[in-house]
Each structure stands twice: as structure tokens, then as C-alpha cells.
N, C-alpha and C. Protein backbone atom coordinates (compact mmCIF):
# COMPACT_ATOMS: atom_id res chain seq x y z
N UNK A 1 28.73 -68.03 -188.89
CA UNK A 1 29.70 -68.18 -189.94
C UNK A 1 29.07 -67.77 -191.27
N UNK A 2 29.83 -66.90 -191.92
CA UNK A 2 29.35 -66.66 -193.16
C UNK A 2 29.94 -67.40 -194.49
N UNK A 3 28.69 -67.92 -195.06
CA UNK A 3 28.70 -68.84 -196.12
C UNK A 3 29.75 -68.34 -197.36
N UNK A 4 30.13 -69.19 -198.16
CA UNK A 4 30.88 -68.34 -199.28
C UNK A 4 29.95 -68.24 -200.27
N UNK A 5 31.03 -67.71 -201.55
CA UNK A 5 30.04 -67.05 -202.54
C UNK A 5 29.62 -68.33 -202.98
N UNK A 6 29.86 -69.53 -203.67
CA UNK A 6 29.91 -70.81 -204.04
C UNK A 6 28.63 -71.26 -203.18
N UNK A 7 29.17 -71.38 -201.68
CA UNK A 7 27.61 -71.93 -201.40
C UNK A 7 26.44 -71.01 -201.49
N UNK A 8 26.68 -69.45 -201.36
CA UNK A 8 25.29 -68.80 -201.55
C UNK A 8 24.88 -69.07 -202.84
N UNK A 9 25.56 -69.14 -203.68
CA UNK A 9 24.68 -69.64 -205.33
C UNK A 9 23.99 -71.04 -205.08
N UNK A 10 24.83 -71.81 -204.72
CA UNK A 10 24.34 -73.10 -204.23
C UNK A 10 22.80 -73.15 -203.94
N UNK A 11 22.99 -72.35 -202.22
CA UNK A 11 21.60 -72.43 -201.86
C UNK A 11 20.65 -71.91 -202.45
N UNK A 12 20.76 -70.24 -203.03
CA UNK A 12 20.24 -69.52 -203.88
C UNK A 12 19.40 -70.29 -204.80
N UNK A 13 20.37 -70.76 -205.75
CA UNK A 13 19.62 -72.24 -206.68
C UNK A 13 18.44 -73.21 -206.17
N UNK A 14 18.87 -73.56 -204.90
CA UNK A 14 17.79 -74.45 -204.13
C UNK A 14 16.30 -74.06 -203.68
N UNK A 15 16.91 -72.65 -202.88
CA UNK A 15 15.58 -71.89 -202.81
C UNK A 15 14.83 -71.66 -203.69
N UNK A 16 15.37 -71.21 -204.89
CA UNK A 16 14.27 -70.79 -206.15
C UNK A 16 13.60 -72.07 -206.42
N UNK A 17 14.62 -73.53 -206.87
CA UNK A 17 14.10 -74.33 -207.57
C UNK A 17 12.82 -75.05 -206.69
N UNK A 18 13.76 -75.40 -205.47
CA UNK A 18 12.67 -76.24 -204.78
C UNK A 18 11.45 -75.42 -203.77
N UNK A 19 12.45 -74.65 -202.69
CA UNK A 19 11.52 -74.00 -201.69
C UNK A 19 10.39 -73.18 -202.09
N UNK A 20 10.91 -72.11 -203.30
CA UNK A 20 9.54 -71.54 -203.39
C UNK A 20 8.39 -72.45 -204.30
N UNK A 21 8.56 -73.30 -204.44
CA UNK A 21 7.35 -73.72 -205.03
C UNK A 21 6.73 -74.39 -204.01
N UNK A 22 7.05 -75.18 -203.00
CA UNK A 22 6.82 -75.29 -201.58
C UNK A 22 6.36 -74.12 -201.13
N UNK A 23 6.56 -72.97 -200.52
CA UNK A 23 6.60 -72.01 -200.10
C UNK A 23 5.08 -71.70 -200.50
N UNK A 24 5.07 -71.55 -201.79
CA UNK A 24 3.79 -70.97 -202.94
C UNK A 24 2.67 -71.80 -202.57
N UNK A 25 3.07 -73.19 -202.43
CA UNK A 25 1.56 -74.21 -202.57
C UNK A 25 1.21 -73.68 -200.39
N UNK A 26 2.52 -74.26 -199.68
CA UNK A 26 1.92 -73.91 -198.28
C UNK A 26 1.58 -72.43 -197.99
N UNK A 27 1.45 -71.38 -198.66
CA UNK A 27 0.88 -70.11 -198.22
C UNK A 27 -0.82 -69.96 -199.31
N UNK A 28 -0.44 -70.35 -199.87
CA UNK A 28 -1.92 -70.63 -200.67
C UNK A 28 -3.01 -71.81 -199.77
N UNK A 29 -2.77 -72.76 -199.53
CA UNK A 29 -3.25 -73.99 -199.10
C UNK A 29 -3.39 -73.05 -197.00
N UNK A 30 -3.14 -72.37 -196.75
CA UNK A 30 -3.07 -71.62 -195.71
C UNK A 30 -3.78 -70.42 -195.41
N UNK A 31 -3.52 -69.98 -196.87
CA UNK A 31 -4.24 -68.71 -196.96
C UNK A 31 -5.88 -69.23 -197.25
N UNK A 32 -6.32 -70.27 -197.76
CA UNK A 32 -7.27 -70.73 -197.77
C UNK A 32 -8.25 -71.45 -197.12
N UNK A 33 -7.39 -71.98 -196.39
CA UNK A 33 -8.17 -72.84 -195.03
C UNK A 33 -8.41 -71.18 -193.91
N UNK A 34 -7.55 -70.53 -193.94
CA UNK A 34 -8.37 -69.29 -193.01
C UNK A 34 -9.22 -68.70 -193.58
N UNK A 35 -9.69 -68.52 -194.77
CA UNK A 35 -10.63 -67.85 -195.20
C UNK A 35 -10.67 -66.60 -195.63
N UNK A 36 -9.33 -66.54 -196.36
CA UNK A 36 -8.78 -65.33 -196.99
C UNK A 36 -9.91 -64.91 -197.96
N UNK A 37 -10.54 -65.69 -199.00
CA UNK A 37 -11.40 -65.10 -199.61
C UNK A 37 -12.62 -64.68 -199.50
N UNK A 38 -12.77 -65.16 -198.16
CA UNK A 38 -14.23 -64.65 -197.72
C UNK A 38 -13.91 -62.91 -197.76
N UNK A 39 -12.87 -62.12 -197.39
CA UNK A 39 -12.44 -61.01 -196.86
C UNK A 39 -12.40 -60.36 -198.44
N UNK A 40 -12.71 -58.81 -197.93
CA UNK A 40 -12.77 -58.12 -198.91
C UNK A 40 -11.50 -57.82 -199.81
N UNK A 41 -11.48 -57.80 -201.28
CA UNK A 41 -10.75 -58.31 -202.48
C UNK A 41 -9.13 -57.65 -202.31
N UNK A 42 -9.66 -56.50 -201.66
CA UNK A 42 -8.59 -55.54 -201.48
C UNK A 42 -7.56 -56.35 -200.39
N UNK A 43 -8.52 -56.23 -198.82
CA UNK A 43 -7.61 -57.47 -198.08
C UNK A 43 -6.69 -58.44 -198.37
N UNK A 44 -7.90 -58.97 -199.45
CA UNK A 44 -7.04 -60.02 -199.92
C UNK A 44 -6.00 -60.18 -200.64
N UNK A 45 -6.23 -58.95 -201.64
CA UNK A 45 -4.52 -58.75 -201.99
C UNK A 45 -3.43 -58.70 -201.26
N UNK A 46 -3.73 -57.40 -200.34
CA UNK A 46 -2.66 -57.14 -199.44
C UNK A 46 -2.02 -58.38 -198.70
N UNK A 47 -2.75 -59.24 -198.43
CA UNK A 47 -2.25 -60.63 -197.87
C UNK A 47 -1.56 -61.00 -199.19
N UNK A 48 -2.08 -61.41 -199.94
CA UNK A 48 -1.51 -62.14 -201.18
C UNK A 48 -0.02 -61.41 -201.44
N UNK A 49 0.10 -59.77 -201.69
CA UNK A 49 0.93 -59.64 -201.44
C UNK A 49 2.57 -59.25 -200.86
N UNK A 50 1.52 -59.51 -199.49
CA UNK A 50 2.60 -59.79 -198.55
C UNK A 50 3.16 -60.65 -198.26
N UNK A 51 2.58 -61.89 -198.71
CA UNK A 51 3.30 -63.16 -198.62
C UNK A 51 4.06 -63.61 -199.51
N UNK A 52 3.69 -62.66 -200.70
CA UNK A 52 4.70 -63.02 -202.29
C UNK A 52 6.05 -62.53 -201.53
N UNK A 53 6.08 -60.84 -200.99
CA UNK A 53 7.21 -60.04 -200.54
C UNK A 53 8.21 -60.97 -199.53
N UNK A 54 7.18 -61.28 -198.54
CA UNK A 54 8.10 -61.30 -197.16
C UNK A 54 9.08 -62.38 -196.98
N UNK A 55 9.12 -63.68 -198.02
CA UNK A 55 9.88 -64.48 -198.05
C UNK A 55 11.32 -63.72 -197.93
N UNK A 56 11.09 -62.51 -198.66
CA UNK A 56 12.51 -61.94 -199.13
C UNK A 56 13.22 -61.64 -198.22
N UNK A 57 12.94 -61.06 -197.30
CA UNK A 57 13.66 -60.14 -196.04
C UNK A 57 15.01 -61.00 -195.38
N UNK A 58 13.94 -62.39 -195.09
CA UNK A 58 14.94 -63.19 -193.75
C UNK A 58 15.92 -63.83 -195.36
N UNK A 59 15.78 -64.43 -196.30
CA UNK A 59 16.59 -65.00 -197.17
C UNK A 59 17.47 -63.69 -198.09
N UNK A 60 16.73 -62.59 -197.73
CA UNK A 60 18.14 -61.25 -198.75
C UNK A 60 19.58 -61.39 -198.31
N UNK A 61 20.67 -61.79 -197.18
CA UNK A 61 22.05 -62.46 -197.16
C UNK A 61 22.00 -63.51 -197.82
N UNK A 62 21.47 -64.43 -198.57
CA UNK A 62 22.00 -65.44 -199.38
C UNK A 62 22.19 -64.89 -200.52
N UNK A 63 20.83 -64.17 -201.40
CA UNK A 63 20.53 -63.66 -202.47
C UNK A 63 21.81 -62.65 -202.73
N UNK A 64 22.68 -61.98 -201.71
CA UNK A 64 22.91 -60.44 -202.29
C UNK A 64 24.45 -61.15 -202.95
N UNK A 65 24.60 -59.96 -203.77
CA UNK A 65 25.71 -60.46 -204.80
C UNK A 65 25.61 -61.34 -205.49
N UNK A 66 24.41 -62.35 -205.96
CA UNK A 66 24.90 -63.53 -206.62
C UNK A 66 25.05 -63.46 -208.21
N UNK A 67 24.65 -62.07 -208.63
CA UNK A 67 25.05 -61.76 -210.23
C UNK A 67 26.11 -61.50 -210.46
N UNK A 68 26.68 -61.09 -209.19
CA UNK A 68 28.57 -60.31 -209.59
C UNK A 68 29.06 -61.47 -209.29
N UNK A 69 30.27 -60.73 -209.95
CA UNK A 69 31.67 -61.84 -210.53
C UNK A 69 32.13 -62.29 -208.89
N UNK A 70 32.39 -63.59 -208.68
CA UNK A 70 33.22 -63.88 -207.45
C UNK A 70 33.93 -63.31 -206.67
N UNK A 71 33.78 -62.68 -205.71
CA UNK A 71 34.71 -61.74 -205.23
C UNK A 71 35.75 -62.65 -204.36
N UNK A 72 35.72 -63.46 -204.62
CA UNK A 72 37.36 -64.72 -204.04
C UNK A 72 38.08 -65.01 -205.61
N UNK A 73 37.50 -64.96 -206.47
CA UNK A 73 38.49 -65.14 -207.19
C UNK A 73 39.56 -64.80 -207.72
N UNK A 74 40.30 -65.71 -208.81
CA UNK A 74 41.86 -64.93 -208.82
C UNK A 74 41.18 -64.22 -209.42
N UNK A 75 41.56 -63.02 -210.33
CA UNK A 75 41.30 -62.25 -210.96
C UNK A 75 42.27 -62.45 -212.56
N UNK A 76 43.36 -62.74 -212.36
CA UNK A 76 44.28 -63.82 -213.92
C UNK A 76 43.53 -64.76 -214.52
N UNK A 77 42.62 -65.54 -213.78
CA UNK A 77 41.93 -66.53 -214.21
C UNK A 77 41.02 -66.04 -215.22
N UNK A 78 40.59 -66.68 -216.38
CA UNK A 78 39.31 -66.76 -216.67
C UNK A 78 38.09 -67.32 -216.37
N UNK A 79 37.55 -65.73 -216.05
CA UNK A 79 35.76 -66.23 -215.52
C UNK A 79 34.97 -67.06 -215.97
N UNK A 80 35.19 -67.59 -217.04
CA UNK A 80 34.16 -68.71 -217.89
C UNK A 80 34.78 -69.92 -217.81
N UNK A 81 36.19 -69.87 -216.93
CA UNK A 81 36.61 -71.64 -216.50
C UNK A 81 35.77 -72.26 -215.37
């Protein structure tokens, strides 16, 4: 079932506020207990950022559209009610 626009902002909101900062501390705290920095600097970027990127992929259907105007809405209405 696909979510509406209302709840993708919803969740959208959630993810940013709460998950990725979660997200940030468990891939750091992960990336460190394996011993990411022992590995050469370059490596270590590429890990670093691939893990910034890849959140994006599986969560891009929540994210898409959430700057445009409602596409359920009336259109008579005003957008700033």
C-alpha cells in the first residue's frame, strides 16, 4: 500500500529528526569496533562515504516529492491553510 503525501512528510520528518542521528552514532560506533581506521585513509573514506550515501536508496519512495505542492489537494483551496 502506498502511503499518502501527508504521511510521507510525516515519516520524512521522523527519519531526518530522529533516525538519522541514530543511524550516524550506530554506523560510526560500527565502523569502529571493525577497525575502519586501522585501513588505509582512502578506504576509509570510501566506507565513510558509503554509509553517508546508502541510507538513501531503500528510504528514496518516502523522500520523493516532499517539496511539491500536494498532489491530492483541492487546487481552490489555499496552500498556506
Amino acid at each position: 500500500m502506498a502511503l499518502s503525501y501527508k504521511a510521507r512528510r510525516r515519516w520524512s520528518l521522523v527519519i531526518l529528526l530522529i533516525g538519522m542521528p541514530i543511524y550516524i552514532m550506530v554506523a560510526v560506533t560500527v565502523a569502529n569496533r571493525v577497525g575502519v581506521s586501522d585501513l588505509p585513509k582512502v578506504v576509509e573514506l570510501v566506507i565513510y562515504v558509503a554509509l553517508g550515501v546508502g541510507w538513501v536508496f531503500p528510504l528514496k519512495p518516502i523522500f520523493l516529492g516532499i517539496g511539491q505542492a500536494d498532489p491530492d489537494a483541492d487546487p481552490e483551496q489555499d496552500p498556506k491553510e
